[in-house]
C-alpha atoms as a PDB file:
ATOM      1  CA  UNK A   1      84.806 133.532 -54.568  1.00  0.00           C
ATOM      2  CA  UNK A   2      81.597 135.447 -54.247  1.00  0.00           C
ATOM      3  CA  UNK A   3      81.795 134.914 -50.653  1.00  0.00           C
ATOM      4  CA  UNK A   4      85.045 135.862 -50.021  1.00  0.00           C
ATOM      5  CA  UNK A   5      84.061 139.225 -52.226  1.00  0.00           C
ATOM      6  CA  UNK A   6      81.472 139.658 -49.930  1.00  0.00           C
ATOM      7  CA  UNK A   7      83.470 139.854 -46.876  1.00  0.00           C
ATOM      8  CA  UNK A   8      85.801 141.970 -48.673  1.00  0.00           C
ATOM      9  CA  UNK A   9      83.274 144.471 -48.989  1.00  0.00           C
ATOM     10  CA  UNK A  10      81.418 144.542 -45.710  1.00  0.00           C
ATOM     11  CA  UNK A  11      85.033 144.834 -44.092  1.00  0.00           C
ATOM     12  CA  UNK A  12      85.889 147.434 -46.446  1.00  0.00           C
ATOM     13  CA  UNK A  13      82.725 149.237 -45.853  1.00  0.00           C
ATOM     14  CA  UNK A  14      82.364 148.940 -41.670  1.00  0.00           C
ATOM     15  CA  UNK A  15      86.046 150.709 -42.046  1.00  0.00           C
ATOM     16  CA  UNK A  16      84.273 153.303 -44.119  1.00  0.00           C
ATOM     17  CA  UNK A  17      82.066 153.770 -40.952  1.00  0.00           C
ATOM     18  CA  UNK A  18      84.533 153.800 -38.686  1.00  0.00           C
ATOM     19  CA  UNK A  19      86.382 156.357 -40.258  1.00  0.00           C
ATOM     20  CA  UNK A  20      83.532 158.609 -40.101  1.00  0.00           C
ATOM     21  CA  UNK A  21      82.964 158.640 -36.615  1.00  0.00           C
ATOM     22  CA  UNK A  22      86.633 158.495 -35.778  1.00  0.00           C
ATOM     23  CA  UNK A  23      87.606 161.222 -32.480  1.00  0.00           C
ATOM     24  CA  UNK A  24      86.406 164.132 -32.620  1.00  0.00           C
ATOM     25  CA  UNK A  25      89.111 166.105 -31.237  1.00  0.00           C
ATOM     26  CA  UNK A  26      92.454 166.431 -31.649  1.00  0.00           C
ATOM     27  CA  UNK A  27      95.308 166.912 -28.750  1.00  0.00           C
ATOM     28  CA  UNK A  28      97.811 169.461 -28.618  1.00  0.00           C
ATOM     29  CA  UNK A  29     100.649 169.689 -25.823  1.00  0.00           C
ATOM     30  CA  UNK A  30     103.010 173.005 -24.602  1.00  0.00           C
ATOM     31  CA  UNK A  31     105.886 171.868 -22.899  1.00  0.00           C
ATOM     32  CA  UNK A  32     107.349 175.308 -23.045  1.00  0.00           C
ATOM     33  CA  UNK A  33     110.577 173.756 -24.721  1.00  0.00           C
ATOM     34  CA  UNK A  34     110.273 174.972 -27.973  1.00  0.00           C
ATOM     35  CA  UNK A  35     107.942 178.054 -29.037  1.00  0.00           C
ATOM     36  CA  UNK A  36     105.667 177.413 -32.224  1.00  0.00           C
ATOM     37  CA  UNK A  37     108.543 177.477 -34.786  1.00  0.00           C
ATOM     38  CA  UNK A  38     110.320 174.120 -32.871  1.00  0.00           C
ATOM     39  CA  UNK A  39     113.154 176.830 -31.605  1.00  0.00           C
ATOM     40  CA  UNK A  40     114.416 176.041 -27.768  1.00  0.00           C
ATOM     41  CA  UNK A  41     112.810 178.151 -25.511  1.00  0.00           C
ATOM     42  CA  UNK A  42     115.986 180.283 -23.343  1.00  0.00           C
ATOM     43  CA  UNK A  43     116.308 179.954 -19.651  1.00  0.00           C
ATOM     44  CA  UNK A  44     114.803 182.842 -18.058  1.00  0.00           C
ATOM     45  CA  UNK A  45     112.303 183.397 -21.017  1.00  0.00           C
ATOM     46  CA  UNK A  46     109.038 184.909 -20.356  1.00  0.00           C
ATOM     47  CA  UNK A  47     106.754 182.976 -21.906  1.00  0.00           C
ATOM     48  CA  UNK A  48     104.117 185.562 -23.402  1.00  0.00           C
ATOM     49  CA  UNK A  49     103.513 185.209 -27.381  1.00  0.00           C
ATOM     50  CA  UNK A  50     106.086 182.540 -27.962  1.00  0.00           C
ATOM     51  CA  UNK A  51     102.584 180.958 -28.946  1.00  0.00           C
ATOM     52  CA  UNK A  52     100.815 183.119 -31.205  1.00  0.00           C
ATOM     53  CA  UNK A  53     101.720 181.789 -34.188  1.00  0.00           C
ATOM     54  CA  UNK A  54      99.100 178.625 -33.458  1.00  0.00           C
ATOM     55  CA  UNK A  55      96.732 180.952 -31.640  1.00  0.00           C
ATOM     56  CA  UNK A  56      97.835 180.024 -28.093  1.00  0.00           C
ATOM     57  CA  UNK A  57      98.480 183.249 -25.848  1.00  0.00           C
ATOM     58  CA  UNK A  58      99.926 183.502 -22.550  1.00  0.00           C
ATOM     59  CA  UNK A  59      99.638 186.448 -20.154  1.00  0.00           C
ATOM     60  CA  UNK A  60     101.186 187.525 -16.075  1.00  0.00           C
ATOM     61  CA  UNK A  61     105.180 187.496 -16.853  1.00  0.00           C
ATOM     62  CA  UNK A  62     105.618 183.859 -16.297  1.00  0.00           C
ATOM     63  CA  UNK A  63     109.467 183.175 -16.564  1.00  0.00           C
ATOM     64  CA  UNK A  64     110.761 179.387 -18.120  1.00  0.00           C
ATOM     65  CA  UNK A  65     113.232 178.223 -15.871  1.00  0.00           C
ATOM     66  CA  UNK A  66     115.123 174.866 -17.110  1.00  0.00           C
ATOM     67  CA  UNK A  67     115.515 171.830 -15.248  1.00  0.00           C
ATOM     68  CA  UNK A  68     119.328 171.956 -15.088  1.00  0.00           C
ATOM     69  CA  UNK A  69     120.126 175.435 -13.810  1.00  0.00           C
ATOM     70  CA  UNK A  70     116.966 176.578 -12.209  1.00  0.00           C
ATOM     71  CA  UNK A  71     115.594 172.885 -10.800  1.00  0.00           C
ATOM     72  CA  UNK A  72     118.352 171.077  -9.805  1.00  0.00           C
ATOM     73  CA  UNK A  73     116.743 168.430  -7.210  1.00  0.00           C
ATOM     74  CA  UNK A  74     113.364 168.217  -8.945  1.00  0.00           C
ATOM     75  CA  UNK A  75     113.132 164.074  -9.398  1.00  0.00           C
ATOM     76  CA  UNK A  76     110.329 164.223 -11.985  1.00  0.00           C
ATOM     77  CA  UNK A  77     110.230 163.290 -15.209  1.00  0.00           C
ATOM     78  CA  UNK A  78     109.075 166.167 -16.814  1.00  0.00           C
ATOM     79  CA  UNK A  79     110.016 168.046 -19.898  1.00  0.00           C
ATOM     80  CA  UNK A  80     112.872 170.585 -20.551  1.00  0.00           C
ATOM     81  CA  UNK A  81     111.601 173.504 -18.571  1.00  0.00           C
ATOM     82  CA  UNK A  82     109.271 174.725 -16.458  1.00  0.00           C
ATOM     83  CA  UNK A  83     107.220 178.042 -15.575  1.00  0.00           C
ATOM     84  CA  UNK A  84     108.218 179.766 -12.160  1.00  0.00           C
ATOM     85  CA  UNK A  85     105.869 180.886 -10.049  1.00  0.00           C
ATOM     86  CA  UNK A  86     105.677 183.806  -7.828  1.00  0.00           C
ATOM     87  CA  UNK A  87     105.939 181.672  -4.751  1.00  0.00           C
ATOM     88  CA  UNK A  88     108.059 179.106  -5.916  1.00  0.00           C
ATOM     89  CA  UNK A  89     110.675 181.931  -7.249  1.00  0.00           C
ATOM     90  CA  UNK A  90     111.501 182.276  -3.667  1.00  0.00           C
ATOM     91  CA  UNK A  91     112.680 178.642  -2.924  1.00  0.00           C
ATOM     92  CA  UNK A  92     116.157 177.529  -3.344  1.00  0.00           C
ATOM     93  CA  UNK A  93     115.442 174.585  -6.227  1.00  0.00           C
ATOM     94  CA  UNK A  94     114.470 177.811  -8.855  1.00  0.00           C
ATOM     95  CA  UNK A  95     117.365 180.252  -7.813  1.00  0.00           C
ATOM     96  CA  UNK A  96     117.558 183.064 -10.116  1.00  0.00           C
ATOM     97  CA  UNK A  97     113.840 182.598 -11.848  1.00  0.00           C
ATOM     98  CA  UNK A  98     112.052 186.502 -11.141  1.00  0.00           C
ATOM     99  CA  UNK A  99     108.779 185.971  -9.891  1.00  0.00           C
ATOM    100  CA  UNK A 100     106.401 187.542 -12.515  1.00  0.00           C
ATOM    101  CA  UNK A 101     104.303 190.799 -12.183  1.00  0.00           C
ATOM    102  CA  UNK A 102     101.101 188.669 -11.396  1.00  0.00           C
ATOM    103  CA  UNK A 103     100.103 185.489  -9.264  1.00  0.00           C
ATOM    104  CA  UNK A 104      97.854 184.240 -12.097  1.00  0.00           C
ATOM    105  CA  UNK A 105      98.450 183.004 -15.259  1.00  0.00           C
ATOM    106  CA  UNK A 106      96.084 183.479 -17.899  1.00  0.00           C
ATOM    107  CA  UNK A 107      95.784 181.035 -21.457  1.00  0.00           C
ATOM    108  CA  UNK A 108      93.778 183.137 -24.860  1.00  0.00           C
ATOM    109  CA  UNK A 109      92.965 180.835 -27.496  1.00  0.00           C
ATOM    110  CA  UNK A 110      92.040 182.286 -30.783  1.00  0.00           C
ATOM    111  CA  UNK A 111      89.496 179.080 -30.974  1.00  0.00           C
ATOM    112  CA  UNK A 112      86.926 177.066 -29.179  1.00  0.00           C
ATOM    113  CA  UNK A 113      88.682 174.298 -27.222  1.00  0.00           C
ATOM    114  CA  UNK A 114      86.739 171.616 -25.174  1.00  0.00           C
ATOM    115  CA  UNK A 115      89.811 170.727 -22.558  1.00  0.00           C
ATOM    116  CA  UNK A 116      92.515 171.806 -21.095  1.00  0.00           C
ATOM    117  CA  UNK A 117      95.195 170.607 -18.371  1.00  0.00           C
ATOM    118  CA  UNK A 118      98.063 171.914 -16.751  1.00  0.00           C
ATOM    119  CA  UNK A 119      99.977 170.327 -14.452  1.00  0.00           C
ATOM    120  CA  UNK A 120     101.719 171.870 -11.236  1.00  0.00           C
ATOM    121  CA  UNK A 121     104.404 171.348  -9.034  1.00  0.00           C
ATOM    122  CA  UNK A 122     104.860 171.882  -5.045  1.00  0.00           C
ATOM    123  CA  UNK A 123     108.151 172.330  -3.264  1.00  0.00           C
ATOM    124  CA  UNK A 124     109.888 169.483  -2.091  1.00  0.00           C
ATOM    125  CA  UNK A 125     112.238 170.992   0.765  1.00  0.00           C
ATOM    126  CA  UNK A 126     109.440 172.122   3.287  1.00  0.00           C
ATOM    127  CA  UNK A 127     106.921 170.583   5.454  1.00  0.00           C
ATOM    128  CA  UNK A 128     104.052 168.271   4.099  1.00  0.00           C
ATOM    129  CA  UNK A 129     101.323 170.391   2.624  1.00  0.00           C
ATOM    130  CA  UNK A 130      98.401 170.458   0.254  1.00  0.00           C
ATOM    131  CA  UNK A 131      98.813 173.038  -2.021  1.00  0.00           C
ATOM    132  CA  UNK A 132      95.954 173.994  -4.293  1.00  0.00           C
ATOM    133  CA  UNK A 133      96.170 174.280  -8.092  1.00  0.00           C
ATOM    134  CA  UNK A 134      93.230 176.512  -9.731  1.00  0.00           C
ATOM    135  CA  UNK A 135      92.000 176.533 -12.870  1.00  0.00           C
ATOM    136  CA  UNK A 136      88.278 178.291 -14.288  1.00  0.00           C
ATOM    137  CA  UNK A 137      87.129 178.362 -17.780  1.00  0.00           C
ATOM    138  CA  UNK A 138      85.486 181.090 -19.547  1.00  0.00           C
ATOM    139  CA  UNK A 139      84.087 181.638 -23.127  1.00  0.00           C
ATOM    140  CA  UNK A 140      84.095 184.020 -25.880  1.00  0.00           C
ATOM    141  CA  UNK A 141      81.682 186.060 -23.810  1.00  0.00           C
ATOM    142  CA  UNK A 142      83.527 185.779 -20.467  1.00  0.00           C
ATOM    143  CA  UNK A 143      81.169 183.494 -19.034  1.00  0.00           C
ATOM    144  CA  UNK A 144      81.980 181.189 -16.683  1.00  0.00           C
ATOM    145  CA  UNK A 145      82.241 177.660 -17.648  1.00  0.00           C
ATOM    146  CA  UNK A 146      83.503 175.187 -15.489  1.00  0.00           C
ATOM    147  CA  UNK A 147      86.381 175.487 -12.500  1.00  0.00           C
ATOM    148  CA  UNK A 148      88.870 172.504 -11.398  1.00  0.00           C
ATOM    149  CA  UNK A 149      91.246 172.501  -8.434  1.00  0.00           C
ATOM    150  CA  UNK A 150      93.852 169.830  -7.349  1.00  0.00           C
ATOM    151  CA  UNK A 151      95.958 168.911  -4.681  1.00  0.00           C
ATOM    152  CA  UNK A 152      99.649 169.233  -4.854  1.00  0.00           C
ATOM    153  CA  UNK A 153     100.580 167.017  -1.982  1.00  0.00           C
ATOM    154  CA  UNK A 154     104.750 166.909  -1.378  1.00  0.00           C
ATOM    155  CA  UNK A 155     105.746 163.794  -0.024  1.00  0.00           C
ATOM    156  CA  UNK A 156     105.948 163.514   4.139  1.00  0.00           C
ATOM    157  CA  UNK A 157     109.552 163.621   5.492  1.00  0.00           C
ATOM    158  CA  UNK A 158     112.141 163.233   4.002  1.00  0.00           C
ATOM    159  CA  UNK A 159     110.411 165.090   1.100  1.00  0.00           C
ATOM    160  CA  UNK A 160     112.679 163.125  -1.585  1.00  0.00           C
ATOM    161  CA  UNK A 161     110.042 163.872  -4.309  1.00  0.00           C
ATOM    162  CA  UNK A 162     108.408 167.037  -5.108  1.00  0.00           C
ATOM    163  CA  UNK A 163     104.179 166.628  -5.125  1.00  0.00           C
ATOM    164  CA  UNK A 164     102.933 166.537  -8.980  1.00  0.00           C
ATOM    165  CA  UNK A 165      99.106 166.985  -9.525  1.00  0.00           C
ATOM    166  CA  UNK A 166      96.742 168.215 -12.519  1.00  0.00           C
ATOM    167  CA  UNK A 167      93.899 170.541 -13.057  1.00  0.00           C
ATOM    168  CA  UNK A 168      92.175 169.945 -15.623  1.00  0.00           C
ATOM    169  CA  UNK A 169      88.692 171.411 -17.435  1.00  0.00           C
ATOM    170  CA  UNK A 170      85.949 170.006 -19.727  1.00  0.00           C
ATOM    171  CA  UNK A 171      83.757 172.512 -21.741  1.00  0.00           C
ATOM    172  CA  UNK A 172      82.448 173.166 -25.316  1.00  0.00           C
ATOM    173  CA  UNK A 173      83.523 176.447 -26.387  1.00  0.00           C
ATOM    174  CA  UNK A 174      86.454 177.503 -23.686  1.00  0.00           C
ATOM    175  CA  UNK A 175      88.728 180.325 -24.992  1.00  0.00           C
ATOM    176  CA  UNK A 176      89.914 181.885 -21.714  1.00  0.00           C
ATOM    177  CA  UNK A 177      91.768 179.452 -18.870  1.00  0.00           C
ATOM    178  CA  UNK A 178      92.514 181.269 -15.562  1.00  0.00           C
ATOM    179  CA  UNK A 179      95.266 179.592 -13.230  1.00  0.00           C
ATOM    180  CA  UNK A 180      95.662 180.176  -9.621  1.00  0.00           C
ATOM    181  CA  UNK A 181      98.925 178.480  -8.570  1.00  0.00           C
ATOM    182  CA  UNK A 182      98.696 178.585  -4.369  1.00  0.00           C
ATOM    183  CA  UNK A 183     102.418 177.359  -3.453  1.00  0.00           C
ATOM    184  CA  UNK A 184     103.634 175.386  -6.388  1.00  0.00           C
ATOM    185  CA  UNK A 185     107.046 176.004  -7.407  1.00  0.00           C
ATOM    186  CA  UNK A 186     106.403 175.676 -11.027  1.00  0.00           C
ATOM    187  CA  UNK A 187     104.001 174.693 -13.920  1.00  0.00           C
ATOM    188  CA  UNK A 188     104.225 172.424 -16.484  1.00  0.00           C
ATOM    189  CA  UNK A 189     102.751 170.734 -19.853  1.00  0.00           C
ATOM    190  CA  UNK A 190      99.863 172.384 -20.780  1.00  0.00           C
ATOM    191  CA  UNK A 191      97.567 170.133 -22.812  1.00  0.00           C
ATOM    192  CA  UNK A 192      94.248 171.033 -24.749  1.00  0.00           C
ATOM    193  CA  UNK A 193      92.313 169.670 -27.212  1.00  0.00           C
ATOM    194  CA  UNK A 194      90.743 171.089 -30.399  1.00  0.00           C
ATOM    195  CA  UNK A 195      87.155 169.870 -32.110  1.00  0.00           C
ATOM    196  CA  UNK A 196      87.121 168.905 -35.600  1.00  0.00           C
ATOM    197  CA  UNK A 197      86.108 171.075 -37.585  1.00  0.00           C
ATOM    198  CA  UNK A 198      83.721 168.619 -39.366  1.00  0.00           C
ATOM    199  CA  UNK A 199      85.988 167.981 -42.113  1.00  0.00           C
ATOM    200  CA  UNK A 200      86.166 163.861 -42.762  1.00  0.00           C
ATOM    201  CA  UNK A 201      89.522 162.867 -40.984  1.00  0.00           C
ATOM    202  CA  UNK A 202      92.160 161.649 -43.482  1.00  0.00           C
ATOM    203  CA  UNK A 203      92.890 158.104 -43.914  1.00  0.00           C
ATOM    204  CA  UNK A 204      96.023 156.359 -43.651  1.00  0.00           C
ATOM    205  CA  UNK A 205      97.087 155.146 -46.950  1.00  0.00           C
ATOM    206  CA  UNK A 206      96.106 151.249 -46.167  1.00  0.00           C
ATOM    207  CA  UNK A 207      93.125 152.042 -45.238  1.00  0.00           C
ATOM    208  CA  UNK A 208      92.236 153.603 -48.501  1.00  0.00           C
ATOM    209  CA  UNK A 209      93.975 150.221 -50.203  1.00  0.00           C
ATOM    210  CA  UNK A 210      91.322 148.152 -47.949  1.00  0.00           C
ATOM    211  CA  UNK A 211      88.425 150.685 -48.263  1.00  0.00           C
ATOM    212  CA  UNK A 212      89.367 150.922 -52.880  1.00  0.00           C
ATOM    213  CA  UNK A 213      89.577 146.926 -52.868  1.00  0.00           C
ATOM    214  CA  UNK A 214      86.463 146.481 -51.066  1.00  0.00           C
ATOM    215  CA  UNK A 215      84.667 148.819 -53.671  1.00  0.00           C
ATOM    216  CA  UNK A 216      86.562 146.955 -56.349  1.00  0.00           C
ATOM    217  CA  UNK A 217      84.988 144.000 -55.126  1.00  0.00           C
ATOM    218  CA  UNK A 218      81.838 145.252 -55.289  1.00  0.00           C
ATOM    219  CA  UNK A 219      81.838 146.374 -58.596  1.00  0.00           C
ATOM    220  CA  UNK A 220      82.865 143.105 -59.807  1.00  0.00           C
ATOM    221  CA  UNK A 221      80.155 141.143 -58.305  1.00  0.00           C
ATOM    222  CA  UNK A 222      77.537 143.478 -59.741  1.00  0.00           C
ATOM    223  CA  UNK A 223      79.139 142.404 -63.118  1.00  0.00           C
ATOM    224  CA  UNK A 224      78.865 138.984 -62.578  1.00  0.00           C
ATOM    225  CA  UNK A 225      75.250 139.039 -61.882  1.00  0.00           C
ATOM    226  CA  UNK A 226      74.785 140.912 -64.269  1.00  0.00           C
ATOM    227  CA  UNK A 227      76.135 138.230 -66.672  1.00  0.00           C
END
């Protein structure tokens, strides 16, 4: 029995470990389907401080335009809506999106994040090209962090599938995210990811059971030596 205690215990306490050092971060993911009260975003929305309410804030008149209406032969799987670009307002799959007052789009957070992604789309009803996604990060101070670009590549002829890429960036203490879209018809599913704030992370409720018995079990084999 004391053996099986034993166990017990060190199981219970390498959880207790684990749950210390669990991830660090925690990921968070825009679609631009819903704003931060879970209401659909409209067609035709611009997307500027649908946001603010979880300290996310978008700037440069980027207008949603849903897959339906405005993206009628895009083949990927991608959620409800997209942004339009400038360039990609132009092109018949995102008839009727307005191209917005400025090329680049521009991400505020209201606190440090170490990573962010976006991911773009290029045309599918032109000739094969490599369109470049940008993407720099900046901190509180407006200093440079880190820049990423990718590669949008459409698919050669017959161009049955739009290109899909993602830019992403890697920093401790990012608050400003600058994107260049050269090309792509629309962005998409903006991810980032938030640090702990050093708080212990909250256990699921069988892990307390397995971390309590384990302590239990302890307690009763001090008692029996004790005897």
């Amino acid at each position: 029995m004391d053996g099986r205690m034993n166990a017990l215990f060190h199981r219970a306490a390498l959880l207790a470990v684990c749950l210390g050092v669990a991830s660090t971060a925690r990921a968070m993911v825009i679609g631009f389907d819903q704003d931060a009260g879970g209401n659909d975003i409209p067609d035709l929305e611009i997307i500027d401080n649908e946001y603010a309410a979880i300290g996310v804030h978008f700037s440069g008149g980027f207008r949603t335009g849903n897959r339906s209406s405005r993206f009628p032969t895009y083949t990927a799987n991608t959620s409800l809506n997209h942004l339009c670009t400038a360039v990609g307002s132009t092109s018949p799959n995102i008839n009727g999106c307005v191209p917005p007052g400025s090329s680049t789009l521009v991400v505020l957070f209201d606190f440090d994040v170490s990573f962010v992604s976006l991911e773009g789309y290029t045309r599918n009803d032109g000739p094969f090209d490599s369109d470049q996604l940008l993407m720099s990060a900046y901190d509180i101070n407006n200093n440079l962090l880190v820049s990423d670009q990718a590669l949008c590549n459409n698919n050669p002829p017959p161009h049955t599938t739009e290109g899909i890429c993602v830019a992403s960036v890697s920093a401790d203490g990012i608050r400003r995210v600058v994107i260049n879209p050269s090309d792509q018809d629309a962005l998409d599913t903006l991810t980032f990811e938030v640090p702990e704030t050093g708080e212990p992370p909250i256990p699921e409720p069988a892990s307390l059971v397995l971390l309590g018995s384990g302590l239990a079990a302890l307690g009763v084999g001090r008692r029996r030596r004790r005897r």
